[in-house]
C-alpha atoms as a PDB file:
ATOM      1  CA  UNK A   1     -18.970  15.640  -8.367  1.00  0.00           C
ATOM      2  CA  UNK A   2     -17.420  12.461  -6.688  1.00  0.00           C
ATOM      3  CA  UNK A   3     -18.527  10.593  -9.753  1.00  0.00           C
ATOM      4  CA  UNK A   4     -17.311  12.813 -12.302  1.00  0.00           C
ATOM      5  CA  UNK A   5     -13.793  13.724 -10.103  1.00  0.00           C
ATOM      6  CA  UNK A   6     -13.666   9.153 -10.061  1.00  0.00           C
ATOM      7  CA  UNK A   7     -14.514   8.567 -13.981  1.00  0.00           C
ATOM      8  CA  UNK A   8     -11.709  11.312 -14.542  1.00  0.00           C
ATOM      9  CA  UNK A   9      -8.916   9.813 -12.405  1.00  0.00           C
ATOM     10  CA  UNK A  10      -9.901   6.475 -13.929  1.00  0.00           C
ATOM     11  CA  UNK A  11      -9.715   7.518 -16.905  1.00  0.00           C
ATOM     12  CA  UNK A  12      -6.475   9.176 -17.082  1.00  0.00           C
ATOM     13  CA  UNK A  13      -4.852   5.875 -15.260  1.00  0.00           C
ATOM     14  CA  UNK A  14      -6.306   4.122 -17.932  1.00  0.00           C
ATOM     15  CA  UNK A  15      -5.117   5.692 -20.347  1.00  0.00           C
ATOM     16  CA  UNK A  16      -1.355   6.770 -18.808  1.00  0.00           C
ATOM     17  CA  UNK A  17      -1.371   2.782 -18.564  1.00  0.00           C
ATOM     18  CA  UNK A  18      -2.172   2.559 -22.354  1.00  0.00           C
ATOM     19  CA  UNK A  19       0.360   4.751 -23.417  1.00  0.00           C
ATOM     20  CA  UNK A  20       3.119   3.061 -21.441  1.00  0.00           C
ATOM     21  CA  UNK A  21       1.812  -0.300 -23.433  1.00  0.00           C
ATOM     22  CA  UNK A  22       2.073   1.393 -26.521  1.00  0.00           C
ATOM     23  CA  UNK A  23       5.234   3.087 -26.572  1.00  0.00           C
ATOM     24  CA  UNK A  24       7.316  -0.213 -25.460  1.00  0.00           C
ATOM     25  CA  UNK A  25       5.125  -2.776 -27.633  1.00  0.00           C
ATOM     26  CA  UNK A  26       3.779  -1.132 -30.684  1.00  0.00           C
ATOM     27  CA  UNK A  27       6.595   1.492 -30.692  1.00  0.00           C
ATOM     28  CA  UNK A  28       9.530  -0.553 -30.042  1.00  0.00           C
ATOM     29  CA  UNK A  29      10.618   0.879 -27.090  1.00  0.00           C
ATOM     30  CA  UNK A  30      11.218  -2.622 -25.556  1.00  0.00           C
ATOM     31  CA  UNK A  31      13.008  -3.533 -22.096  1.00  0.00           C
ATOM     32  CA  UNK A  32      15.893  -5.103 -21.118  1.00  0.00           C
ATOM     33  CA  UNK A  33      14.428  -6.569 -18.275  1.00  0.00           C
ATOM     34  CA  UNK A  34      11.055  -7.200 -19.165  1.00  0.00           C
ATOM     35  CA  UNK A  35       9.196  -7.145 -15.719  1.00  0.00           C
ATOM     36  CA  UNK A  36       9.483  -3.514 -15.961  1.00  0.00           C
ATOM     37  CA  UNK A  37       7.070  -4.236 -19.536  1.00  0.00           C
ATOM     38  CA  UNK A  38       4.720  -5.195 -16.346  1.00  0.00           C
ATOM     39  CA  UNK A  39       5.345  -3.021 -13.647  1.00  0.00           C
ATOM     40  CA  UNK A  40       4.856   0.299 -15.039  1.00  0.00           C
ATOM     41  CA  UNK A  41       1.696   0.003 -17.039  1.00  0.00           C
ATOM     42  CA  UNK A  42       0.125  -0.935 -13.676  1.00  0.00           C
ATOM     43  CA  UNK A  43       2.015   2.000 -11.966  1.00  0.00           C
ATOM     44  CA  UNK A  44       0.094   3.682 -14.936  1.00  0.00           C
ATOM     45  CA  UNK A  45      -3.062   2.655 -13.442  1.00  0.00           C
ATOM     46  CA  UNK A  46      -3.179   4.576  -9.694  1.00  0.00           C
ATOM     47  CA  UNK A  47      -0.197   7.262 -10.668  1.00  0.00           C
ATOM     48  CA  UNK A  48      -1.487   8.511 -14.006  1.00  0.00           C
ATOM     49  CA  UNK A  49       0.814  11.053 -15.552  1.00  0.00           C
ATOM     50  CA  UNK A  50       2.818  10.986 -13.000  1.00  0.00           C
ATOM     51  CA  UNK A  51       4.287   7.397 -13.968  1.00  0.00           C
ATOM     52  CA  UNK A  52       4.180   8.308 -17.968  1.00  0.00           C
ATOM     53  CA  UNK A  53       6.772  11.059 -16.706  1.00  0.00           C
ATOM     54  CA  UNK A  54       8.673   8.550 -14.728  1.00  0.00           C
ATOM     55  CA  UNK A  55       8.693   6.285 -17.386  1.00  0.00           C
ATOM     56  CA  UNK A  56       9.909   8.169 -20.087  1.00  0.00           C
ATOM     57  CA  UNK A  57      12.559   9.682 -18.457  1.00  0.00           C
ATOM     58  CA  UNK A  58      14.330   6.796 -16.542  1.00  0.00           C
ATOM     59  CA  UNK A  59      12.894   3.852 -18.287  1.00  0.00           C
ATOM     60  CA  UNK A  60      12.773   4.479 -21.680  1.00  0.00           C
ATOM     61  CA  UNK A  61      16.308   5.464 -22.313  1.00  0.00           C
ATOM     62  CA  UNK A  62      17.310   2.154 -21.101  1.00  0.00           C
ATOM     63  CA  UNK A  63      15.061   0.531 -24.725  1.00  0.00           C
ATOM     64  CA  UNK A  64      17.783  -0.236 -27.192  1.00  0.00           C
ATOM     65  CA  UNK A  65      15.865   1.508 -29.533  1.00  0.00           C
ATOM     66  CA  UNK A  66      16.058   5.036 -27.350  1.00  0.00           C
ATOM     67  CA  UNK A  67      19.900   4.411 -27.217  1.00  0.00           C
ATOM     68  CA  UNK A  68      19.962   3.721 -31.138  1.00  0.00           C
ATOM     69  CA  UNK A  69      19.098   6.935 -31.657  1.00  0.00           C
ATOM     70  CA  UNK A  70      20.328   8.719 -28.829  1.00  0.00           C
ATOM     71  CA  UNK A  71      23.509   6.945 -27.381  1.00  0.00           C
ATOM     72  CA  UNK A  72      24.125   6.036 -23.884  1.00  0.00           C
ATOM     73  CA  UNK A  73      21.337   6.117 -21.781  1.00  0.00           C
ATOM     74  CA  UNK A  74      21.469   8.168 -18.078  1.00  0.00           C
ATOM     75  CA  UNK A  75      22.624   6.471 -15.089  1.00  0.00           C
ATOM     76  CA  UNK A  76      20.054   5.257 -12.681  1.00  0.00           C
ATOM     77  CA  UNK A  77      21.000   7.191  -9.216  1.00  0.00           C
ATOM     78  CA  UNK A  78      20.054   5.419  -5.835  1.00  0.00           C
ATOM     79  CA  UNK A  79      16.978   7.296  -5.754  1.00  0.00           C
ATOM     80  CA  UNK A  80      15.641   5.635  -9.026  1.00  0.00           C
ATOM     81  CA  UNK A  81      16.808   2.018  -8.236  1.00  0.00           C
ATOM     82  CA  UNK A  82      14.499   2.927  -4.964  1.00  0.00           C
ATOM     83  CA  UNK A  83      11.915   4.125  -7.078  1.00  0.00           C
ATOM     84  CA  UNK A  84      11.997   1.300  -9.303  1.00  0.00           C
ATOM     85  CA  UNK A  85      11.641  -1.203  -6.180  1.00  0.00           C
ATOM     86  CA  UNK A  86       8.341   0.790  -4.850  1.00  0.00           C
ATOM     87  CA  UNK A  87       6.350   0.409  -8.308  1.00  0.00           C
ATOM     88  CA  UNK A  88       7.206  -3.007  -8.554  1.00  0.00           C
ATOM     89  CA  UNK A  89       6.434  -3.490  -4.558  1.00  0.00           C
ATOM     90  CA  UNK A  90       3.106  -1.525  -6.219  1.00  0.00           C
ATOM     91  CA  UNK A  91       2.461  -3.810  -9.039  1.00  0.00           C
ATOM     92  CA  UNK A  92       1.931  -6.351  -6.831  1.00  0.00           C
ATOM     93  CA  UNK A  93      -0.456  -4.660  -4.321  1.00  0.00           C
ATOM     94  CA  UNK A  94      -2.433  -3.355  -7.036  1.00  0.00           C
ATOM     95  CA  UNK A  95      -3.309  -6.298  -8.632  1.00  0.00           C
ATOM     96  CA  UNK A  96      -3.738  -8.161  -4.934  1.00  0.00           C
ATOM     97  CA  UNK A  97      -6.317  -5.404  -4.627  1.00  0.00           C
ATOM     98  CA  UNK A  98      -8.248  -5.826  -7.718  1.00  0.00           C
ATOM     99  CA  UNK A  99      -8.445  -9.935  -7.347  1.00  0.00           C
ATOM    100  CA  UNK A 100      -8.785  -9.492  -3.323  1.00  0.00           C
ATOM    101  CA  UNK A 101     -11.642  -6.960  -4.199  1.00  0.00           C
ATOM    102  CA  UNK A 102     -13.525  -8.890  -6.613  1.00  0.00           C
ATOM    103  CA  UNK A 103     -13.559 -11.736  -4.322  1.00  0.00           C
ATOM    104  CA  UNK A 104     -14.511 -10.509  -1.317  1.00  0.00           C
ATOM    105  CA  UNK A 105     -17.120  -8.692  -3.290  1.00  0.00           C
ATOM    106  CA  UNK A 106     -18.486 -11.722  -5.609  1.00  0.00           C
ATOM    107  CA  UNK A 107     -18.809 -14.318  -2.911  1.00  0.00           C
ATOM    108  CA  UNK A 108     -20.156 -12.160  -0.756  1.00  0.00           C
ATOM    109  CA  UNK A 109     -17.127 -12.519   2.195  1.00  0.00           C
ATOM    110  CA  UNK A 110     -17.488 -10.787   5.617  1.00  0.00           C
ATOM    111  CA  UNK A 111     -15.640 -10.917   8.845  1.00  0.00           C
ATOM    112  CA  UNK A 112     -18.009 -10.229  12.083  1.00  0.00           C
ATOM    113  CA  UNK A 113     -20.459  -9.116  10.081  1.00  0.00           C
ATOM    114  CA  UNK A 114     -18.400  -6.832   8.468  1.00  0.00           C
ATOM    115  CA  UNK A 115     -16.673  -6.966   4.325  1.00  0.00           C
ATOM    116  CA  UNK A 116     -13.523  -4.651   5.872  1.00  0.00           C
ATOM    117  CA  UNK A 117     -11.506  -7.322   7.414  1.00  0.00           C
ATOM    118  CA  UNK A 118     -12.257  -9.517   4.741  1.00  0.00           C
ATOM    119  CA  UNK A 119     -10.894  -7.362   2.215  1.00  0.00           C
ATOM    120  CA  UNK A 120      -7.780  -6.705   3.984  1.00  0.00           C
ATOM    121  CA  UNK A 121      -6.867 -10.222   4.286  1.00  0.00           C
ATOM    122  CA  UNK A 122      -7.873 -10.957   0.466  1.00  0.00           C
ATOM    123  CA  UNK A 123      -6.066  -8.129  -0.699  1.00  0.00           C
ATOM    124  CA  UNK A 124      -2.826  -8.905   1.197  1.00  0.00           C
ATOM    125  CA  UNK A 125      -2.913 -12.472   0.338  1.00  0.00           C
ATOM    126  CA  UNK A 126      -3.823 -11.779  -3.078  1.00  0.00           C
ATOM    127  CA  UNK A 127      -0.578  -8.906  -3.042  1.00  0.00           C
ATOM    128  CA  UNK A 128       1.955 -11.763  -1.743  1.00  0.00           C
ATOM    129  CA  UNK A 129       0.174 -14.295  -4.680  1.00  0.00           C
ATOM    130  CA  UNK A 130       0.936 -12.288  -6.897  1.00  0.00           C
ATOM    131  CA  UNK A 131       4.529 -10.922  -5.647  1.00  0.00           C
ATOM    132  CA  UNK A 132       5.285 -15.066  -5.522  1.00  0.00           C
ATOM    133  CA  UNK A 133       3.926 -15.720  -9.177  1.00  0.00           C
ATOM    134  CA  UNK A 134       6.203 -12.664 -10.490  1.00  0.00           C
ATOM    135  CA  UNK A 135       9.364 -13.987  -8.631  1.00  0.00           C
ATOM    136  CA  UNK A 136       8.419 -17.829  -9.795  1.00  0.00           C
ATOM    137  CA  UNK A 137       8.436 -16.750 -13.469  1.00  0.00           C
ATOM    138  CA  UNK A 138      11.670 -14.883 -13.266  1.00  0.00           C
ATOM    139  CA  UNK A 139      13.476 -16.935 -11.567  1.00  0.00           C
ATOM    140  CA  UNK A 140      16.406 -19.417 -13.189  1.00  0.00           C
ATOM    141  CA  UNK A 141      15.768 -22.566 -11.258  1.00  0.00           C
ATOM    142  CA  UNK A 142      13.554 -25.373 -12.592  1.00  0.00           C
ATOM    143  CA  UNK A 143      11.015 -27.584 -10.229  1.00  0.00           C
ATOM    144  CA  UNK A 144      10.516 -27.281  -7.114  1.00  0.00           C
ATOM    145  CA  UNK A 145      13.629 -25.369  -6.269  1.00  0.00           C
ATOM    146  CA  UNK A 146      12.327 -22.669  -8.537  1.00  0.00           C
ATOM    147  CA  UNK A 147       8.828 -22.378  -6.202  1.00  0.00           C
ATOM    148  CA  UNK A 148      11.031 -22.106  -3.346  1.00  0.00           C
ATOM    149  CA  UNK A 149      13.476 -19.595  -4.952  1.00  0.00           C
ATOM    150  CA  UNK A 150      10.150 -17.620  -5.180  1.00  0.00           C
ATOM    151  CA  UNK A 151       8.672 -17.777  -1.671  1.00  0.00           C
ATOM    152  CA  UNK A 152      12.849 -17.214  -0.393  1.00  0.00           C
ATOM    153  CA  UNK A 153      12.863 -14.217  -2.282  1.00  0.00           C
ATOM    154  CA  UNK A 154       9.214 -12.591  -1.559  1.00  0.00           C
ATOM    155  CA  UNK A 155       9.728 -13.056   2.086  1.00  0.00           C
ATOM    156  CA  UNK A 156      13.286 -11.672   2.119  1.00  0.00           C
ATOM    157  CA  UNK A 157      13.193  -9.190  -0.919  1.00  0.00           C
ATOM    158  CA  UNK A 158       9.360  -7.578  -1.306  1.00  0.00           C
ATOM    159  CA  UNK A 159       7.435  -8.923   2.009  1.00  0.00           C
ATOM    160  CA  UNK A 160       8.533  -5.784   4.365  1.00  0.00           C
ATOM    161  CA  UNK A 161       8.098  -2.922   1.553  1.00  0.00           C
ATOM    162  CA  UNK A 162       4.490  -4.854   0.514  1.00  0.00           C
ATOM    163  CA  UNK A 163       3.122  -4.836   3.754  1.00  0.00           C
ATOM    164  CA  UNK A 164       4.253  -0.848   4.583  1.00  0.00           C
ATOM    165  CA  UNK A 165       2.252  -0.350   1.210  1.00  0.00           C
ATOM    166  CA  UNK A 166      -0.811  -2.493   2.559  1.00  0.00           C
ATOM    167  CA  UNK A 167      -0.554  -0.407   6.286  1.00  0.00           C
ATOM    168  CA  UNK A 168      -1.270   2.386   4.363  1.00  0.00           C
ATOM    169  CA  UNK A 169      -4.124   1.161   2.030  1.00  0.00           C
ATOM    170  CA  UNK A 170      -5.820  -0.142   4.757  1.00  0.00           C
ATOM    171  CA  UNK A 171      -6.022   2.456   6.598  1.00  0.00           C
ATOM    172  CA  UNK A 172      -7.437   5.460   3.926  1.00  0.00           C
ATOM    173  CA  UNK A 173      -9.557   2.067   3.392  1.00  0.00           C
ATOM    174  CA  UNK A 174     -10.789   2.045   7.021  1.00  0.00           C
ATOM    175  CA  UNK A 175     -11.062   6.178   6.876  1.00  0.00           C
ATOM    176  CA  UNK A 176     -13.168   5.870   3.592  1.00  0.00           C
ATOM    177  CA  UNK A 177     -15.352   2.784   4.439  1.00  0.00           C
ATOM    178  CA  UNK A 178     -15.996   4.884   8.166  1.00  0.00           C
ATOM    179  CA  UNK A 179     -15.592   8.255   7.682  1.00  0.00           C
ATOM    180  CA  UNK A 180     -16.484   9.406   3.875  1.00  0.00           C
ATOM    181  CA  UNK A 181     -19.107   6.331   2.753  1.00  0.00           C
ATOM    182  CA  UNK A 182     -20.194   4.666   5.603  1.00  0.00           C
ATOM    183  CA  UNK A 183     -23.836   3.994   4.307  1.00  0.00           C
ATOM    184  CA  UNK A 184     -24.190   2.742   1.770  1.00  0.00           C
ATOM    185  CA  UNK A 185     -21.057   1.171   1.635  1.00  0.00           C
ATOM    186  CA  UNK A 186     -19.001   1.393  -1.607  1.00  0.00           C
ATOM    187  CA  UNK A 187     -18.818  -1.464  -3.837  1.00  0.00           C
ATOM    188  CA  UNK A 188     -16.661  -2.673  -6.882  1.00  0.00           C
ATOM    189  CA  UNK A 189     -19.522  -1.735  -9.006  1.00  0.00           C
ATOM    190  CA  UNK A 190     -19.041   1.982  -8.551  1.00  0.00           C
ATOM    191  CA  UNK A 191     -16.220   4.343  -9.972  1.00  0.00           C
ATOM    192  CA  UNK A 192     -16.002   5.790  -6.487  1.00  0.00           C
ATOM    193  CA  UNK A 193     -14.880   2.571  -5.181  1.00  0.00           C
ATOM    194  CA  UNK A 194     -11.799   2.366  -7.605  1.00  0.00           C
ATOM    195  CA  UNK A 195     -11.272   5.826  -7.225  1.00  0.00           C
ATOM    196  CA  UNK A 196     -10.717   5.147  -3.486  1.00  0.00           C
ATOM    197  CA  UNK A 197      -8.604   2.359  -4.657  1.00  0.00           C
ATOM    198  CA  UNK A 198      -6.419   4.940  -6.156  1.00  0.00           C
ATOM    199  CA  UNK A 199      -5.952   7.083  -3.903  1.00  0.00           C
ATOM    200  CA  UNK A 200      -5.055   4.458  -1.366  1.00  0.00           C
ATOM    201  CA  UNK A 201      -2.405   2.855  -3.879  1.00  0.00           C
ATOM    202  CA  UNK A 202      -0.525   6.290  -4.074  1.00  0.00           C
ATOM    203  CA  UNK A 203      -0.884   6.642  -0.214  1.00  0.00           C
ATOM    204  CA  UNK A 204       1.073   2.864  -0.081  1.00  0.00           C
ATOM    205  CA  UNK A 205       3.567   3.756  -2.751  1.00  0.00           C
ATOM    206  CA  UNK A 206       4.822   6.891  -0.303  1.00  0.00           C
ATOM    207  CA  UNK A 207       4.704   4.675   2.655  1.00  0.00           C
ATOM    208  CA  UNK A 208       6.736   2.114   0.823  1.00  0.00           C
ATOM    209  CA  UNK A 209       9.675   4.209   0.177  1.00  0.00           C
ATOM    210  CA  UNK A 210      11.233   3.920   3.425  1.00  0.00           C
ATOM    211  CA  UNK A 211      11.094   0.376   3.826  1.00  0.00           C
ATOM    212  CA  UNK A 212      12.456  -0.272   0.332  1.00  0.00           C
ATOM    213  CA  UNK A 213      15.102   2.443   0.849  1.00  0.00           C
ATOM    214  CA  UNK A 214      16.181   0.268   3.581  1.00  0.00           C
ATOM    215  CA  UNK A 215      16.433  -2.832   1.426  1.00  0.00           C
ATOM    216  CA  UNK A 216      18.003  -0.894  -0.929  1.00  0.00           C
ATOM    217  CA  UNK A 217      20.942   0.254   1.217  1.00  0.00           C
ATOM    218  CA  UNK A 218      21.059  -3.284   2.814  1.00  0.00           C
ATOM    219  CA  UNK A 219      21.765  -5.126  -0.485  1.00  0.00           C
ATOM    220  CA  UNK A 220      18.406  -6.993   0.192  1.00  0.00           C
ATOM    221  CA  UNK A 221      16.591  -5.823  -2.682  1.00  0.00           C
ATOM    222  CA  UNK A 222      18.562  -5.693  -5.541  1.00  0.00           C
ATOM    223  CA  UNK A 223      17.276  -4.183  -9.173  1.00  0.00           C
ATOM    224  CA  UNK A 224      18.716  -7.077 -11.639  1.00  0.00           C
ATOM    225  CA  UNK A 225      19.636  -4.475 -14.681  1.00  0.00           C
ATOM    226  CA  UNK A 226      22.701  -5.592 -17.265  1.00  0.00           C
ATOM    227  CA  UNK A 227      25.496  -3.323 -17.872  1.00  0.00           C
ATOM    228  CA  UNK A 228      27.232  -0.797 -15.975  1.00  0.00           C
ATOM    229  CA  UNK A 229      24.076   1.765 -16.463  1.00  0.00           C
ATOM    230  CA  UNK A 230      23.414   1.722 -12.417  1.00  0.00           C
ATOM    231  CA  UNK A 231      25.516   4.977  -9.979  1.00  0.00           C
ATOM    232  CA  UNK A 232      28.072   3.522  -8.088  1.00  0.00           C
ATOM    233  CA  UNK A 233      26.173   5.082  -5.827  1.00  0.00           C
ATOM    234  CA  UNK A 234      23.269   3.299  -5.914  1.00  0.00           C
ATOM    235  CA  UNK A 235      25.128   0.057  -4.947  1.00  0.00           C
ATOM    236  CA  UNK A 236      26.081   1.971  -1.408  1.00  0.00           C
END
């Protein structure tokens, strides 16, 4: 049943993911700030559904081909700008996870004797790598001032909300790895371990939306969209 229950999840992240990739490349439905082209098929990945219906209704009325035929898109309230700043927070832990995973895994990494800790500290490292390699390529500045720009930004803008999400994930990884398969251990091999995976990604995306609340209502995160399509409120 754990099988079956893990090829099904899988399977409809996979394909929620798919469908996000369709409908802005192949169906035009294109962004106006194209990190969000990024961030959601990966939400797609651990949320399923539940990010398709996300998407579609706060992100794709913002495509100018949505407001072609429909007119002006909704205003994003607070609560969305929030929402936007946990999946991309998410984007970046889930692929830290996946190269963290594979790593630990491949080479054959332990800690004490143990893979645990060595996971955790590949799969935050690998979260901030690639948080730092988003913010690098989407940032203005040229040389080394754009590098720095990057690592500024990270440690101001994404490092608190990223390592609420991590808490999390590491500890339904610790409850799994002790608790629900502690022998044999599960591997990256197995649909049960990405299943896990899963489960702990939605566990870091709730745990991330106080911290990026707070940057949110600080001014410290701030969601770069054009035009005046953003609640007043949202600013506050």
């Amino acid at each position: 049943m754990l099988v079956l229950l893990s090829w099904i999840s899988l399977g409809a992240g996979v394909v929620s993911s798919a469908l996000i990739v369709v409908d802005t490349r192949l169906r035009g439905y294109r962004q106006p700030i194209k990190s969000e082209e990024f961030v959601w098929p990966v939400t797609g990945l651990y949320l399923g559904p539940a990010a398709i219906a996300a998407y579609r209704r706060w992100v794709r009325p913002h495509s100018r081909r949505w407001q072609q035929r429909n007119g002006r898109p909704p205003r994003r309230p607070r609560q969305i700008v929030i929402l936007t700043g946990v999946c991309q927070c998410g984007a970046h832990c889930a692929l830290g996870v996946v190269l963290g995973e594979v790593v630990v895994f491949a080479g054959g990494i332990s800690l004490a004797g143990d893979t645990l800790w060595a996971s955790y500290i590949s799969d935050y490292l690998g979260a901030i790598a690639v948080g730092v390699t988003f913010r690098y390529f989407t940032s203005v500045r040229r040389g080394r001032l754009r590098m720095w720009d990057a690592l500024v930004t990270v440690a101001k803008a994404d490092l608190l909300a990223v390592t609420a999400f991590e808490i999390a994930l590491f500890a339904w990884l610790a409850f799994s790895h002790h608790v629900i398969a502690p022998e044999p251990p599960l591997n990256p091999t197995t649909p049960a371990f990405w299943f896990v995976i899963q489960i702990g990604l939605a566990s870091g995306f709730i745990a991330a939306w106080p911290a990026t609340s707070w940057l949110v209502r600080r001014g410290i995160k701030v969601m770069p969209w054009p035009g005046p399509d953003v609640d007043k409120r949202a600013r506050k």
